[in-house]
N, C-alpha and C. Protein backbone atom coordinates (compact mmCIF):
# COMPACT_ATOMS: atom_id res chain seq x y z
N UNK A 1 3.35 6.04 -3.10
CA UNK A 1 2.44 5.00 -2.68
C UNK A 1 2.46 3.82 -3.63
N UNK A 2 3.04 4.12 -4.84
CA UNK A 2 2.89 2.68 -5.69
C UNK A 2 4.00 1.86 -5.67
N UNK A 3 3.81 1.44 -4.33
CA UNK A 3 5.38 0.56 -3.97
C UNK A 3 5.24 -0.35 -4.85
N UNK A 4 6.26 -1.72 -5.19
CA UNK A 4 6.23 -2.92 -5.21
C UNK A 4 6.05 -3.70 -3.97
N UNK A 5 4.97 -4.64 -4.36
CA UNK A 5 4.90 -5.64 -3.07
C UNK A 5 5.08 -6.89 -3.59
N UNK A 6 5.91 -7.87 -2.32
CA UNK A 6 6.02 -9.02 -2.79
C UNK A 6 4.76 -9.79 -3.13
N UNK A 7 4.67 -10.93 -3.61
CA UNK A 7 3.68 -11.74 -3.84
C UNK A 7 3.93 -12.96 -2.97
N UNK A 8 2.75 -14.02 -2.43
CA UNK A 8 3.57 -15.46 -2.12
C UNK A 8 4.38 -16.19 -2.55
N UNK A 9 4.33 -16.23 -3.91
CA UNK A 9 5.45 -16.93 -5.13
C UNK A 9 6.58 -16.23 -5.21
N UNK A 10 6.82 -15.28 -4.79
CA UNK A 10 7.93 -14.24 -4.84
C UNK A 10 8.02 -13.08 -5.82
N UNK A 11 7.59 -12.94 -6.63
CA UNK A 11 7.23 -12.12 -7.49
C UNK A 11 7.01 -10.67 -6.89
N UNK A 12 7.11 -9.57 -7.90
CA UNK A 12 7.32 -8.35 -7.06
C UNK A 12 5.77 -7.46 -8.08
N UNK A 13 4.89 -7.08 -7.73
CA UNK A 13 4.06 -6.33 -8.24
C UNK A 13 3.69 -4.99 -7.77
N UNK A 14 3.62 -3.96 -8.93
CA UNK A 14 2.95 -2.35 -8.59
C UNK A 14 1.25 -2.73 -8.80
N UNK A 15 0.73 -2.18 -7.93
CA UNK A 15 -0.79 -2.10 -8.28
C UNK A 15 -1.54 -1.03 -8.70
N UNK A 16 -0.94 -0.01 -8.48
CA UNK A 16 -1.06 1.38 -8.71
C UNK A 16 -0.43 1.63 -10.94
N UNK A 17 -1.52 2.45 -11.08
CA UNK A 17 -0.88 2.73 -12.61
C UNK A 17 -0.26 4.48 -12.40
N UNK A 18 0.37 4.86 -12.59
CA UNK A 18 1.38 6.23 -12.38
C UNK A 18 0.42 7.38 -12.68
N UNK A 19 -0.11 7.12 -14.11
CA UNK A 19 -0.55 8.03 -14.88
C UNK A 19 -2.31 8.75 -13.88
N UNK A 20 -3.15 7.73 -13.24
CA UNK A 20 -4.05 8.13 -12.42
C UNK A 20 -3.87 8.90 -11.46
N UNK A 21 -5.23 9.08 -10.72
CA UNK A 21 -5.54 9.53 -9.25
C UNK A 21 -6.09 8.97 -8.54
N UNK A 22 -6.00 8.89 -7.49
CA UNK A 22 -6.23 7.90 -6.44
C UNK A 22 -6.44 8.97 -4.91
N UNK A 23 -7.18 8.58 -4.23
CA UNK A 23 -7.70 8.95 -3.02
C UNK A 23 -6.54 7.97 -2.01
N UNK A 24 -6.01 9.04 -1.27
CA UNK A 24 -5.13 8.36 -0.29
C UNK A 24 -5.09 9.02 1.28
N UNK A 25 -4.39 8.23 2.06
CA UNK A 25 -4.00 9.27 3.34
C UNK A 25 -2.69 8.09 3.97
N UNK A 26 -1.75 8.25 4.67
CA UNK A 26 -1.23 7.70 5.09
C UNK A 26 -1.15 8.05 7.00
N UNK A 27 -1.09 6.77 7.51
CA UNK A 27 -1.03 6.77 9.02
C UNK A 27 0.11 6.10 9.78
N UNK A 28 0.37 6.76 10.98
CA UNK A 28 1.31 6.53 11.82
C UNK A 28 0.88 5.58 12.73
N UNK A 29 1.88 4.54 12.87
CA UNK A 29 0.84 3.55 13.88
C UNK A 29 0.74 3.66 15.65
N UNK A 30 0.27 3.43 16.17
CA UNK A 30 -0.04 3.61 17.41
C UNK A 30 0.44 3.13 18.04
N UNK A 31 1.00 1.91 17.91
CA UNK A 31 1.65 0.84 18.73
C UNK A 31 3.02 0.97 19.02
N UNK A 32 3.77 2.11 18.47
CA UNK A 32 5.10 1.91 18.98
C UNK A 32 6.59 1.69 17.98
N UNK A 33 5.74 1.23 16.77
CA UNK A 33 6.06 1.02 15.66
C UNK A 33 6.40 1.78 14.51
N UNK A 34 7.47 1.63 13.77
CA UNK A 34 8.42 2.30 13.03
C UNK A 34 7.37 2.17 11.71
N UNK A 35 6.66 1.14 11.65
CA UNK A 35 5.67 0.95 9.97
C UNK A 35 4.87 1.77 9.83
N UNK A 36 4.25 2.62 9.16
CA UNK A 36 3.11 3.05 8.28
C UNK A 36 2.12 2.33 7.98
N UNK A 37 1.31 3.26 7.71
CA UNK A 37 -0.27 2.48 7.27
C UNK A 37 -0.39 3.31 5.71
N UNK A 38 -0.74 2.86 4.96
CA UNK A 38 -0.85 3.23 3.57
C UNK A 38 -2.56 3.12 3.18
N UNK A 39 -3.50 4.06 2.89
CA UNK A 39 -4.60 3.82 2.28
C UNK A 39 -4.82 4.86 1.26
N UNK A 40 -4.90 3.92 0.12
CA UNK A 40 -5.30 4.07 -1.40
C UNK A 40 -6.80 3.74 -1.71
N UNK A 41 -7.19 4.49 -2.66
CA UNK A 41 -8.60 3.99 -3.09
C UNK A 41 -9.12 5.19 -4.57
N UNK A 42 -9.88 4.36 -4.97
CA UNK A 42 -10.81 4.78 -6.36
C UNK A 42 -11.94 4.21 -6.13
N UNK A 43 -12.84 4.78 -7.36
CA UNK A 43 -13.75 4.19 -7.38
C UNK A 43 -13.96 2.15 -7.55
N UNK A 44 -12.63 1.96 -8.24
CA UNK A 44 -12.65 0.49 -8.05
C UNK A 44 -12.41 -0.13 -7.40
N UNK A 45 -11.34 0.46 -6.18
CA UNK A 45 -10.48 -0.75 -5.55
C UNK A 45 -10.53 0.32 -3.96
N UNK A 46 -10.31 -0.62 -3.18
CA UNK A 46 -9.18 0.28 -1.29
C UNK A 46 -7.87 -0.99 -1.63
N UNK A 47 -6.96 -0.51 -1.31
CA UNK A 47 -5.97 -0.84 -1.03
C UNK A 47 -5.44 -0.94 0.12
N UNK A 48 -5.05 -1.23 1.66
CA UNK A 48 -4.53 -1.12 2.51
C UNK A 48 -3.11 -1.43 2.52
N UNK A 49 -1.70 -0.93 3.10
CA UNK A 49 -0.54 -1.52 3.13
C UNK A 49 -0.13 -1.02 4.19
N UNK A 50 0.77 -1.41 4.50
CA UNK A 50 2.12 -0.99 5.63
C UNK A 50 3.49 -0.78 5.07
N UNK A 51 4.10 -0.37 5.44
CA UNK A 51 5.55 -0.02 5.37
C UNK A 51 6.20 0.69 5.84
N UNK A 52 7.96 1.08 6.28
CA UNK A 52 8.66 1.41 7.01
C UNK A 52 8.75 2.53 6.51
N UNK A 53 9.94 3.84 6.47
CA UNK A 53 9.85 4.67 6.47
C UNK A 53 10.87 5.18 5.05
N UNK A 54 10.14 5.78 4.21
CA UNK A 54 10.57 6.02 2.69
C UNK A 54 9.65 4.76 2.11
N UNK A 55 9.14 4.66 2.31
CA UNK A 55 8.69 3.07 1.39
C UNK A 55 9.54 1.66 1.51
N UNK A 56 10.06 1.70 2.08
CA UNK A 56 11.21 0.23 2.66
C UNK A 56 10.20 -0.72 2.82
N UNK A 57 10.33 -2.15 2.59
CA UNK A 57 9.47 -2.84 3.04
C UNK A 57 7.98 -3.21 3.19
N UNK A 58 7.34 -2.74 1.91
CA UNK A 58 6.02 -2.67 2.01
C UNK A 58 5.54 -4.40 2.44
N UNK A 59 3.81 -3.78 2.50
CA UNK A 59 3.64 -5.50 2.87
C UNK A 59 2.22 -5.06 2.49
N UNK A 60 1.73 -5.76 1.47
CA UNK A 60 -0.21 -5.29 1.18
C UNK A 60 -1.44 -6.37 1.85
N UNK A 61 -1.78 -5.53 3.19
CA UNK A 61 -2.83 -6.47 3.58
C UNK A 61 -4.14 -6.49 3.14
N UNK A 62 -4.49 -5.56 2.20
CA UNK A 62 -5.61 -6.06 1.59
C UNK A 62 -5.91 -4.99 0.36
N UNK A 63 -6.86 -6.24 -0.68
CA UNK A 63 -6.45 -5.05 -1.91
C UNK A 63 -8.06 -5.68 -2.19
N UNK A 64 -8.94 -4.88 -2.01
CA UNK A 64 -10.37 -5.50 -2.50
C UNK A 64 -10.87 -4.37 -3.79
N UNK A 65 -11.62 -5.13 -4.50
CA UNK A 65 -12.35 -4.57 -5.86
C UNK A 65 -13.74 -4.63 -5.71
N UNK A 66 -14.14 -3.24 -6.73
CA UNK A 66 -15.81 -3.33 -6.02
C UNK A 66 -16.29 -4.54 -6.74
């Protein structure tokens, strides 16, 4: 789950630190579609992402902090 995701500037960032634990589940999408749904969370943060299959292509649509 601790892909790299691009940034707008191009830049490539992990948001995830290795060494933790994190509350997750991952989902299959409904629509027909080859992407994943990725949800991460702690007590600080949810994370939402997508991505293809092995982790190919991530894309992070939302990363909120409490």
């Amino acid at each position: 789950m601790n892909l790299e995701y691009r940034l707008p500037n191009g830049q490539k960032v992990k948001f995830l630190d290795d060494q933790k634990t994190y509350l997750g589940n991952q989902l299959e999408s409904e629509f027909g579609s080859e992407r994943c749904f990725g949800i991460v969370a702690n007590m600080d943060f949810i994370m939402i992402c997508t991505y293809e299959k092995d982790g190919a292509d991530p894309e992070l649509l939302l990363y909120k902090k409490r």
